[in-house]
N, C-alpha and C. Protein backbone atom coordinates (compact mmCIF):
# COMPACT_ATOMS: atom_id res chain seq x y z
N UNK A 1 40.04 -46.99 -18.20
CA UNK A 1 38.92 -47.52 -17.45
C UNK A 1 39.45 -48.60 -16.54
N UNK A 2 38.81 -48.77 -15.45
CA UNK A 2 39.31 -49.55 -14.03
C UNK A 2 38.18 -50.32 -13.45
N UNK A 3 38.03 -51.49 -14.23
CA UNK A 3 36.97 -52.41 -13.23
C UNK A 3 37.19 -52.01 -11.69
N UNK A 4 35.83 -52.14 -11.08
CA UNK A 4 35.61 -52.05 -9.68
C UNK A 4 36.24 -52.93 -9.06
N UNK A 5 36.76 -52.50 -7.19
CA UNK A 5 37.47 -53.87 -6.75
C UNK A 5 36.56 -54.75 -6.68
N UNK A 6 37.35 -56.24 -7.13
CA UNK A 6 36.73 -57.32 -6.80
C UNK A 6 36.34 -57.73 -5.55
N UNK A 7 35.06 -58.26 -5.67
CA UNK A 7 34.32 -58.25 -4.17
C UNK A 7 34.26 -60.15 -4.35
N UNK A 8 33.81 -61.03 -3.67
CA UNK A 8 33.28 -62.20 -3.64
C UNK A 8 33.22 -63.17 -5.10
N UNK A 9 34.46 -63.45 -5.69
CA UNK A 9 34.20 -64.64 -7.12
C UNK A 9 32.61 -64.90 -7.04
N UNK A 10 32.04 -65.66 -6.70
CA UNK A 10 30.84 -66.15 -6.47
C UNK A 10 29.35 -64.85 -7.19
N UNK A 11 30.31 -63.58 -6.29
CA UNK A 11 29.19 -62.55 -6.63
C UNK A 11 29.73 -61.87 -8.09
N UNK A 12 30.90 -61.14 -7.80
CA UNK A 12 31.14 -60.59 -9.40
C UNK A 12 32.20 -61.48 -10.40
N UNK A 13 31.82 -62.53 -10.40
CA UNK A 13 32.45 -63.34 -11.72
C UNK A 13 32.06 -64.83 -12.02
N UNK A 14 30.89 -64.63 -12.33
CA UNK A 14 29.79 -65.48 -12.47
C UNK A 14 30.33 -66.79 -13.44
N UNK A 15 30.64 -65.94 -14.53
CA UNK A 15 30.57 -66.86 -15.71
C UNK A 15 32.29 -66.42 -16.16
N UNK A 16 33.22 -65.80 -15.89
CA UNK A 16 34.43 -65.53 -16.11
C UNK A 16 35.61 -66.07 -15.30
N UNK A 17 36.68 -66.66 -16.37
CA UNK A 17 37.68 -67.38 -15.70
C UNK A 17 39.01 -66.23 -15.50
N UNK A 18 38.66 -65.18 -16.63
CA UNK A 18 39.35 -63.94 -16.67
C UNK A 18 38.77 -62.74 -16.37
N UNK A 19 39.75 -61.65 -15.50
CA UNK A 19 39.28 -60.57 -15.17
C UNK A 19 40.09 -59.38 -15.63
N UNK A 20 39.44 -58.06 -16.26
CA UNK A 20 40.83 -57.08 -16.39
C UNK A 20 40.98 -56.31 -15.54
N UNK A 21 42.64 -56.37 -15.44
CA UNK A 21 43.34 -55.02 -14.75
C UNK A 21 42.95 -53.59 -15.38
N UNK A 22 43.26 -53.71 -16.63
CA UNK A 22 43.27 -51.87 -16.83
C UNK A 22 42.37 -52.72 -18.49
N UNK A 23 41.60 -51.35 -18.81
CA UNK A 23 41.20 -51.40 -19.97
C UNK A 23 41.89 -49.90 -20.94
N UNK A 24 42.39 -49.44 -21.55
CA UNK A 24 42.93 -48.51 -22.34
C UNK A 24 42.52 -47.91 -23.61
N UNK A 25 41.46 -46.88 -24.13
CA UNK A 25 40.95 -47.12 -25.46
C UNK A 25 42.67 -46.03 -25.93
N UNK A 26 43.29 -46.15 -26.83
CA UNK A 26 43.77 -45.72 -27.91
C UNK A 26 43.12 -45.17 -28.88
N UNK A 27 42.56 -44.21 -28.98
CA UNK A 27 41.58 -43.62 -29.95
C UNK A 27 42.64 -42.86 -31.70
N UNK A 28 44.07 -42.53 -31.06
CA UNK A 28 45.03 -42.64 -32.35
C UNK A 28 45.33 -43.70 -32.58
N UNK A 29 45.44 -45.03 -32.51
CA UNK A 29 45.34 -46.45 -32.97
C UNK A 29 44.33 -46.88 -33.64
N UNK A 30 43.12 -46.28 -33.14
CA UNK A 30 42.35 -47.32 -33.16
C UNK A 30 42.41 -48.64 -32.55
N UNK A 31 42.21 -48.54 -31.74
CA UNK A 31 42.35 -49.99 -30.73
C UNK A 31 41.92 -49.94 -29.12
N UNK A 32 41.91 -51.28 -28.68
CA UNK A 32 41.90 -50.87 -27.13
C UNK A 32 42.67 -51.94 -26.70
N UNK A 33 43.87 -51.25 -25.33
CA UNK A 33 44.69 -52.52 -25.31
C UNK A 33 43.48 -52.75 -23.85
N UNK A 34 43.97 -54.35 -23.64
CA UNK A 34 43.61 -54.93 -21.86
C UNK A 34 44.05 -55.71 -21.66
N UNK A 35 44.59 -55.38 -20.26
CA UNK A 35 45.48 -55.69 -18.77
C UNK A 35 44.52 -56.86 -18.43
N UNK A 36 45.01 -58.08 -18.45
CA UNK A 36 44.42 -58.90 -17.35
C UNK A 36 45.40 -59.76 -16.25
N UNK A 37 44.44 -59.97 -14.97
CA UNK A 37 44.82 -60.20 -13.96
C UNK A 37 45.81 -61.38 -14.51
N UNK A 38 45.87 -62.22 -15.32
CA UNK A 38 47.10 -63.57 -15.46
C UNK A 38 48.29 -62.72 -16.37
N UNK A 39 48.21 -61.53 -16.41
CA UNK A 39 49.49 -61.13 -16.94
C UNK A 39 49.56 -60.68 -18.47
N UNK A 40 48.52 -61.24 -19.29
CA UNK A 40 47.94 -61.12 -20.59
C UNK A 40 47.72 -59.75 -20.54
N UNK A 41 48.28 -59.19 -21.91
CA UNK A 41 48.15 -57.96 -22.05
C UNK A 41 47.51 -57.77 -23.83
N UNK A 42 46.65 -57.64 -24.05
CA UNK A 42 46.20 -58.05 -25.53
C UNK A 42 45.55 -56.78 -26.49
N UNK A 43 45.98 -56.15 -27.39
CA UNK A 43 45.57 -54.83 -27.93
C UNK A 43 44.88 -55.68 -29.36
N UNK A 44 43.79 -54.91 -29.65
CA UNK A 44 42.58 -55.22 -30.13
C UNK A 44 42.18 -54.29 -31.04
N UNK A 45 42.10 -54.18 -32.49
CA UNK A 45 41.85 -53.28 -33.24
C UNK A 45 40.25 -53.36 -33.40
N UNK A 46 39.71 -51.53 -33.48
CA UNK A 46 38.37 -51.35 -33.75
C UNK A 46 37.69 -52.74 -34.54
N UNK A 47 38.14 -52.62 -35.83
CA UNK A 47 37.78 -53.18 -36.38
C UNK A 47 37.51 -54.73 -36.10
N UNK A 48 38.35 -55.58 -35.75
CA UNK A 48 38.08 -56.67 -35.17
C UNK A 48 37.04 -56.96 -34.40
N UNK A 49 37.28 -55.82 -33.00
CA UNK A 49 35.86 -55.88 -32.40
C UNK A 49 34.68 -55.72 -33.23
N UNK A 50 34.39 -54.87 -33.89
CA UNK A 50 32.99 -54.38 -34.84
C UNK A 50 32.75 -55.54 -35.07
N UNK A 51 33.90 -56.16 -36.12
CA UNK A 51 33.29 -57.21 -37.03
C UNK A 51 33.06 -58.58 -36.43
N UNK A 52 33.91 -58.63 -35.13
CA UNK A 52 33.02 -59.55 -34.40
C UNK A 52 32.44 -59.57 -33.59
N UNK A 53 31.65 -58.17 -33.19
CA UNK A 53 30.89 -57.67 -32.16
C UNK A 53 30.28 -59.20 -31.65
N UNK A 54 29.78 -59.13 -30.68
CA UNK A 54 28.72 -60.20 -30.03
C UNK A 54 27.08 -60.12 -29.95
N UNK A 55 27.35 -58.63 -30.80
CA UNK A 55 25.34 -58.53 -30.91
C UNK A 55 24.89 -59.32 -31.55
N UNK A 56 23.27 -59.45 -31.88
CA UNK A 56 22.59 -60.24 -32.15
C UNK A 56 22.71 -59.90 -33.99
N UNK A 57 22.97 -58.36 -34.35
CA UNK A 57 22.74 -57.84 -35.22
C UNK A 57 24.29 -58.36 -36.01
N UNK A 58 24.83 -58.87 -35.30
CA UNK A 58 26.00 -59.70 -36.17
C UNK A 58 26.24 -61.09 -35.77
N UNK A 59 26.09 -61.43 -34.79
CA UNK A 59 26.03 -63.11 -34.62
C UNK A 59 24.48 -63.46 -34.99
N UNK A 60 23.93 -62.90 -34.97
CA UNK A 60 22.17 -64.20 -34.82
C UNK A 60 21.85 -64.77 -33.92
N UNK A 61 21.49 -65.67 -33.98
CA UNK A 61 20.54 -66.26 -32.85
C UNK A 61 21.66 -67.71 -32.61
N UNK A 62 22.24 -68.18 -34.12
CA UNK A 62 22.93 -69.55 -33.58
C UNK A 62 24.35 -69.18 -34.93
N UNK A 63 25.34 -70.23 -34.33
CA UNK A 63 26.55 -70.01 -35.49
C UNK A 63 26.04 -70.01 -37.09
N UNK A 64 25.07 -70.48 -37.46
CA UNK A 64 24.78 -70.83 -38.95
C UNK A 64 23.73 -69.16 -38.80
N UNK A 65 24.05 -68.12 -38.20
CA UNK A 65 23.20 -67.24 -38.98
C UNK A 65 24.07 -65.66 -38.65
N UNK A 66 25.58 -65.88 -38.23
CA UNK A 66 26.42 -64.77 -38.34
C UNK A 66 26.55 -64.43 -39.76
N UNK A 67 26.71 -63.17 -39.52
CA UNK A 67 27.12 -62.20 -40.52
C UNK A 67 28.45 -62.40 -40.76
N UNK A 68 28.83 -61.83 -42.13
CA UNK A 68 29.97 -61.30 -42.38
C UNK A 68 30.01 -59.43 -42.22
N UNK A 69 30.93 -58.59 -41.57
CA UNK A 69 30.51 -57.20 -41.53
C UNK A 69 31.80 -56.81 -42.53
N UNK A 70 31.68 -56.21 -43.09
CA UNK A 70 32.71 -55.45 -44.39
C UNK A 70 32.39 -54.78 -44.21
N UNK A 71 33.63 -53.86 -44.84
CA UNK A 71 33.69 -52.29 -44.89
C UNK A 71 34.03 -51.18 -43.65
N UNK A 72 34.49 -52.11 -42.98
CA UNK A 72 34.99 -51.76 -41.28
C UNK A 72 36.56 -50.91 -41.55
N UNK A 73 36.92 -51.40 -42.53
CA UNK A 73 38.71 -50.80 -41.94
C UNK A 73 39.56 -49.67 -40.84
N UNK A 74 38.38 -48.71 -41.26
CA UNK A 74 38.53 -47.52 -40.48
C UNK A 74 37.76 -47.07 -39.81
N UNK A 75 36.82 -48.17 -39.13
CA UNK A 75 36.06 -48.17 -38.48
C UNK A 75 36.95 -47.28 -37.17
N UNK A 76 36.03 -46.66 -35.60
CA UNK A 76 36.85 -46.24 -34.73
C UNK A 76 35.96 -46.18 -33.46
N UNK A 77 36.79 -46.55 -32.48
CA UNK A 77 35.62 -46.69 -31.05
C UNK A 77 35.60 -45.49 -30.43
N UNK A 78 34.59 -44.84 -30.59
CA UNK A 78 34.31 -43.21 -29.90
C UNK A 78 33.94 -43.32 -28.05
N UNK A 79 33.60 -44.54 -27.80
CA UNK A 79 33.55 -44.50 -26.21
C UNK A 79 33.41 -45.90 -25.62
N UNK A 80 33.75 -46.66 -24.78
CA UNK A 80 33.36 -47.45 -23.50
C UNK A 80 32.91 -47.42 -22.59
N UNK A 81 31.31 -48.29 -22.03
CA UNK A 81 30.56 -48.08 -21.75
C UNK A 81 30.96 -49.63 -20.82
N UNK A 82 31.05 -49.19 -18.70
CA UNK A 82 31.12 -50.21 -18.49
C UNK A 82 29.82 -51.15 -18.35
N UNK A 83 29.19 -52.16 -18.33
CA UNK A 83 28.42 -53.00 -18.68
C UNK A 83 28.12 -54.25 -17.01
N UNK A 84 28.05 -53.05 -16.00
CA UNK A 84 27.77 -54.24 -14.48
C UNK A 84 29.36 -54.57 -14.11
N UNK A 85 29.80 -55.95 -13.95
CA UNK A 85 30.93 -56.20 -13.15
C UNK A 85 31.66 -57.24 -14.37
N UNK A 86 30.66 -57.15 -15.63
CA UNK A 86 31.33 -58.52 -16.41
C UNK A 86 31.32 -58.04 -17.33
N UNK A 87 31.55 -56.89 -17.83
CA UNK A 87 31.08 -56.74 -19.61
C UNK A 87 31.65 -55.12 -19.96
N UNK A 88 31.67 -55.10 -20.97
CA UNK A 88 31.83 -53.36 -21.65
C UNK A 88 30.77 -53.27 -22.93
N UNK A 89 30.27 -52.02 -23.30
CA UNK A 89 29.40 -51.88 -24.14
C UNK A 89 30.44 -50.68 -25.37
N UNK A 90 31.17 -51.04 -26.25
CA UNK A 90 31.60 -50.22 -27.11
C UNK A 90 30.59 -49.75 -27.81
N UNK A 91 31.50 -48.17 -28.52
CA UNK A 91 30.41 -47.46 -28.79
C UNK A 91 31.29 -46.80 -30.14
N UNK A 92 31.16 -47.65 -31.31
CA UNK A 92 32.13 -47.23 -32.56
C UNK A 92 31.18 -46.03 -33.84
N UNK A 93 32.10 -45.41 -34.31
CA UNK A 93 31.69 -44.55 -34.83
C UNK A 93 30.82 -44.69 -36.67
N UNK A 94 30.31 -45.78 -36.55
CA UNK A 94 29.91 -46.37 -37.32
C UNK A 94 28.07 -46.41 -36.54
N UNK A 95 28.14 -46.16 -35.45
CA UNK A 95 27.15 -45.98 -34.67
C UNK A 95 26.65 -47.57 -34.29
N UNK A 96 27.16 -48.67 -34.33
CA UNK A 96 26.75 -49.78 -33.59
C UNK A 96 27.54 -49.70 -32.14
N UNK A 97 26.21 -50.03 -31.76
CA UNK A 97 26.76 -49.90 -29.75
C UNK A 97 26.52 -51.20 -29.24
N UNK A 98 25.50 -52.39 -29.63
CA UNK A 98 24.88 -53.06 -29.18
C UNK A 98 25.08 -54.12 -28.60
N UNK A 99 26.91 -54.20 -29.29
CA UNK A 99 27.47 -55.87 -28.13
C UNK A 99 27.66 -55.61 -27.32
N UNK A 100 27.26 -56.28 -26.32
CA UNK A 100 28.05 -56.26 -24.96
C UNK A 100 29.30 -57.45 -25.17
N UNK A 101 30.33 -57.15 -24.56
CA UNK A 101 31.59 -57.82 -24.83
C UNK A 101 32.02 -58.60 -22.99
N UNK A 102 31.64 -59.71 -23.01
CA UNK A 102 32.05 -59.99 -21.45
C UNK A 102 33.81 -60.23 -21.52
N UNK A 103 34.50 -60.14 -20.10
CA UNK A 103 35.50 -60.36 -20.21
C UNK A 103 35.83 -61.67 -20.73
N UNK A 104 35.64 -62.35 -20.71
CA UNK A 104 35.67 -64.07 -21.01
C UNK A 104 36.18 -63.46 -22.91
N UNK A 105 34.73 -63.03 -23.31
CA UNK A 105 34.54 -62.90 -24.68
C UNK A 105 36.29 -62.21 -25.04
N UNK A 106 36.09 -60.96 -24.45
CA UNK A 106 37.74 -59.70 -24.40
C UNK A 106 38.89 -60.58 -24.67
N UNK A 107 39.29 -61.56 -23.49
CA UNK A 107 40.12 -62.84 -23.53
C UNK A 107 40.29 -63.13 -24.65
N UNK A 108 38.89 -64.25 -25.09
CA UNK A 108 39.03 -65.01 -26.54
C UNK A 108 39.31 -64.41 -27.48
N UNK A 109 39.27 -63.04 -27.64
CA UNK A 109 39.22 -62.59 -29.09
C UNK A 109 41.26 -61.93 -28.80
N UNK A 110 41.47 -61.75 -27.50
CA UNK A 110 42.80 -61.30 -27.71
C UNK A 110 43.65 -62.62 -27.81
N UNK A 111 43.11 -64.27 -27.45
CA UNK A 111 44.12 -64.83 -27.11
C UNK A 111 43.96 -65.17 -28.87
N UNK A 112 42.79 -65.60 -29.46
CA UNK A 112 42.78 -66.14 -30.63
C UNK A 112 42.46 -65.35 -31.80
N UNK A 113 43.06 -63.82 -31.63
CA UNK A 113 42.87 -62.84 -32.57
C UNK A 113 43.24 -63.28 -34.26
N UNK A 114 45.14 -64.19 -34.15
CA UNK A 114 45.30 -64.01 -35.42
C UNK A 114 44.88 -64.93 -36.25
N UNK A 115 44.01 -66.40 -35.82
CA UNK A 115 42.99 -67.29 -36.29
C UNK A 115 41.70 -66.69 -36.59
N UNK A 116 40.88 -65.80 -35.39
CA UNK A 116 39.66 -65.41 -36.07
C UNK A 116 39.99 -64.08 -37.39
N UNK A 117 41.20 -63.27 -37.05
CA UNK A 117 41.17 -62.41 -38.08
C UNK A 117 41.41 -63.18 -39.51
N UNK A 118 41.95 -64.49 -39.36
CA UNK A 118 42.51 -65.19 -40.82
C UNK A 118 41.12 -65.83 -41.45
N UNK A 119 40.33 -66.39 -40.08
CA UNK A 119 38.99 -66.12 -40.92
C UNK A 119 38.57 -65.14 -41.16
N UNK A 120 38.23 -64.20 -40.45
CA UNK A 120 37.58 -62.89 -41.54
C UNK A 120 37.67 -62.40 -42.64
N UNK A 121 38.98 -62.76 -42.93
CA UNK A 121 39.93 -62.36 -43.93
C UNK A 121 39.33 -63.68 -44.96
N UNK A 122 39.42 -64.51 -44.74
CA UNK A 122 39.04 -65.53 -45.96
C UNK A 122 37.33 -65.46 -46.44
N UNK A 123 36.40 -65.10 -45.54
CA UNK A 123 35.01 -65.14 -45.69
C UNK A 123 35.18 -63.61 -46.19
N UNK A 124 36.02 -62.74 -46.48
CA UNK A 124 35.68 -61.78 -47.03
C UNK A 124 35.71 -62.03 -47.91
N UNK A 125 37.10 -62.85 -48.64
CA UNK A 125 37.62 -62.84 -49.59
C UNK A 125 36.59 -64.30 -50.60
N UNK A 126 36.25 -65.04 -49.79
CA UNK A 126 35.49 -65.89 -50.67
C UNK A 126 33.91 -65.29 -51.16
N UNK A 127 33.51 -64.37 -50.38
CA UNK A 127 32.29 -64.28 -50.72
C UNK A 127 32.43 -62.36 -51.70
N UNK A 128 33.66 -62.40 -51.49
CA UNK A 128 33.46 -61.05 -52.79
C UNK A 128 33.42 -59.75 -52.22
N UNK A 129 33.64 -59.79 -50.91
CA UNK A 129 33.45 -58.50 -49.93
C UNK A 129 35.13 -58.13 -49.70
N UNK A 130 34.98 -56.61 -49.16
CA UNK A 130 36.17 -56.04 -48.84
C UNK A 130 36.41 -55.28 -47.45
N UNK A 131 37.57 -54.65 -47.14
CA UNK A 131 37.42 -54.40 -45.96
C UNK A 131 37.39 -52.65 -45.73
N UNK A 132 37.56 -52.40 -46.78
CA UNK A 132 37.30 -51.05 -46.95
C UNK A 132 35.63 -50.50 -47.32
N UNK A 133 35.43 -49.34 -46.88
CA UNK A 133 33.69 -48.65 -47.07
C UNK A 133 33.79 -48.33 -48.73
């Protein structure tokens, strides 16, 4: 997948300090790598995304009302859905479609993957959950 050319900062990159070059789903990985314009190249397992999708149906309304999602391991992204000039809508085979993921978001989760995965990993592990179905 190939974001559209960039037209006017002002018009398509509202709220983003990062933009991607190439987006790539890996569907034998499980993963999706992405190309961004500063050279960052960041591959992203299903699962990570799922479990920290950006829907409402896993964050909430404010930080004190996210979910924990278990049982993801082999979770797998069956399609990408682009989302306007700022966003993608994954579409995992678990049948949640509902985050939209802005590039900004894409960024954070590739630059600070192996901190949020070490939390996931501990809120699984403290509250008795696993990562397998």
């Amino acid at each position: 997948m190939h974001p559209s050319e960039p037209a006017p900062n002002s018009v398509i990159r509202p709220n983003s300090e990062h933009w991607p070059v190439e987006i790539r789903l890996k569907k034998n990985k499980r993963q999706i790598d992405i190309e961004f314009e500063d050279g960052n190249i960041f591959s992203l397992s299903a699962e990570l995304l799922r479990v920290e999708s950006p829907s409402a149906e896993v964050r909430g309304h404010s930080p004190s009302e996210k979910k924990i999602v278990a049982g993801r391991k082999f979770v797998a992204v069956m399609d990408i859905e682009k989302v306007g000039s700022y966003a993608i809508r994954i579409h995992f085979d678990d049948l949640h479609n509902t985050g939209i993921y802005t590039w900004e978001n894409l960024y954070k989760l590739g630059r600070d993957q192996d901190v949020i995965w070490q939390d996931y990993l501990l809120s699984l592990e403290k509250n008795g959950l696993s990562r397998s179905p």
